[in-house]
Protein backbone atom coordinates (compact mmCIF):
# COMPACT_ATOMS: atom_id res chain seq x y z
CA UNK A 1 -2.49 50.68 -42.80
CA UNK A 2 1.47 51.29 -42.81
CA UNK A 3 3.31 53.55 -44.71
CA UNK A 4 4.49 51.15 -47.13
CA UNK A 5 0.99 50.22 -47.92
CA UNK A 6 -0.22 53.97 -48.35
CA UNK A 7 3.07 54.12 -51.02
CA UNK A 8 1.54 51.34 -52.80
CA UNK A 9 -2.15 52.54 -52.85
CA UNK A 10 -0.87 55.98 -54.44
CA UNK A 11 1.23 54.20 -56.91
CA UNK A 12 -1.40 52.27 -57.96
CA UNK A 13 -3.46 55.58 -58.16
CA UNK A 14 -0.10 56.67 -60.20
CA UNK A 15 -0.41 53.76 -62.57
CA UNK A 16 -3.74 54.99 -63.37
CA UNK A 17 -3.63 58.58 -63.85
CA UNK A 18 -0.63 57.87 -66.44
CA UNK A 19 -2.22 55.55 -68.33
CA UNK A 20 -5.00 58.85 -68.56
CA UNK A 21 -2.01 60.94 -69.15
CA UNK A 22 -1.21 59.25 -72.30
CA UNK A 23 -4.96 58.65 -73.35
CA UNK A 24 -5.33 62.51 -73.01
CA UNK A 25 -2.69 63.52 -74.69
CA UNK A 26 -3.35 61.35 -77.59
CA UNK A 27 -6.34 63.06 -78.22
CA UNK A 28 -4.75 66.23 -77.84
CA UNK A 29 -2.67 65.85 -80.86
CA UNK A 30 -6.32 65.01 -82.63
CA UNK A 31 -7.11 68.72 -81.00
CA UNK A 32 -3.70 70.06 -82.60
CA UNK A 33 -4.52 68.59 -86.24
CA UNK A 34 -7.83 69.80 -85.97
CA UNK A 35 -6.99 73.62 -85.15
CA UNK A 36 -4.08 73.46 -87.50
CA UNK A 37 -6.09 72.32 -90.00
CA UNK A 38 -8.95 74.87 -89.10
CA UNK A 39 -6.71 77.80 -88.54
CA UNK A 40 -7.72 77.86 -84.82
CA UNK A 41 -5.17 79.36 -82.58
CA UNK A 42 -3.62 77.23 -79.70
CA UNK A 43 -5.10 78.80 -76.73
CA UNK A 44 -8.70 80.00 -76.43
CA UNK A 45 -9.82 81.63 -72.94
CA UNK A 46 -12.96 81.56 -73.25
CA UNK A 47 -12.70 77.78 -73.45
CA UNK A 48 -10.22 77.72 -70.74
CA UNK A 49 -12.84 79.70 -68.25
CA UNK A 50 -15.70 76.97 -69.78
CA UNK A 51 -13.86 74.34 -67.88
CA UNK A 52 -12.81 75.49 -64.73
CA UNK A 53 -16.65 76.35 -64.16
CA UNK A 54 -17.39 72.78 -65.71
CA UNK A 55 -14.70 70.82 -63.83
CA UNK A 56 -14.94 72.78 -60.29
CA UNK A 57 -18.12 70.19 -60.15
CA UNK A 58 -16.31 67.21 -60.71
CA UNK A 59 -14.77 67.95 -57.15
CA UNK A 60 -16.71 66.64 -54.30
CA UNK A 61 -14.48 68.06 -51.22
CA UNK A 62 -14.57 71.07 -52.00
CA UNK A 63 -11.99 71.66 -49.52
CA UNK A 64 -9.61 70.37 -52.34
CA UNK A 65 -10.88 72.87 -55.10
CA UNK A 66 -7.89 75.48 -55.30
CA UNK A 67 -5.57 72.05 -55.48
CA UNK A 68 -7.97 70.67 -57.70
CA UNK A 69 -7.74 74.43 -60.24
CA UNK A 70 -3.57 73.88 -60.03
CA UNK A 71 -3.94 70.59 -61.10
CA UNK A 72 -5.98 71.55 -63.61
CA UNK A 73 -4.11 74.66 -65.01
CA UNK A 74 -1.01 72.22 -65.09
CA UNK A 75 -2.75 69.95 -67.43
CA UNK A 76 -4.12 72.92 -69.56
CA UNK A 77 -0.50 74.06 -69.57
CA UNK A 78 0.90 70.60 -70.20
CA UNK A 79 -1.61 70.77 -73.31
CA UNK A 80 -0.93 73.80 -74.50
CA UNK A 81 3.19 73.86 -74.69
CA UNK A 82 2.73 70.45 -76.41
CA UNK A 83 0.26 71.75 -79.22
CA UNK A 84 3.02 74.58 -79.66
CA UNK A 85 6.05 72.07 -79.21
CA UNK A 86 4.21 69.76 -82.14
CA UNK A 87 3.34 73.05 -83.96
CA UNK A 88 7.47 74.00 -83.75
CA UNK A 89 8.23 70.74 -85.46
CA UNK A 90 6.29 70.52 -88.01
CA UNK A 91 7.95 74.29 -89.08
CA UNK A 92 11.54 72.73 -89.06
């Protein structure tokens, strides 16, 4: 397989994980709505450390784990700063 091939095997890939991206984050605002509505802060640890137990098993090389845990704390942080971002807004 050529390089140009590889490109178009991770774009595909790509494709896919934004089309999760968006799917995620839609139910994140759900999340938001929820805990606003509830009175439940933004960020919960003990949540947080629920899931990197949880998800460390959705990785089967583990030789990928501590890229797997950034990727991971990126989305959590992705999450997070948009539940605060929508919570901002809705205060203006």
């Amino acid at each position: 397989m050529d390089l140009q091939q590889l490109r178009e095997k991770i774009e595909k890939i790509d494709k896919k994980l934004a089309s999760l991206f968006e799917e995620r984050m839609k139910v994140i605002e759900e999340v938001r709505v929820y805990k606003n509505s509830n009175n439940i802060p933004v960020y919960d640890s003990d949540r947080e450390r629920d899931m990197h137990k949880k998800y460390e098993d959705y990785i089967t090389d583990k030789n990928l784990m501590s890229y797997y845990i950034m990727f991971l704390e990126s989305v959590l942080l992705i999450s997070k700063n948009y539940m605060y971002d929508k919570n901002q807004d809705k205060l203006s």
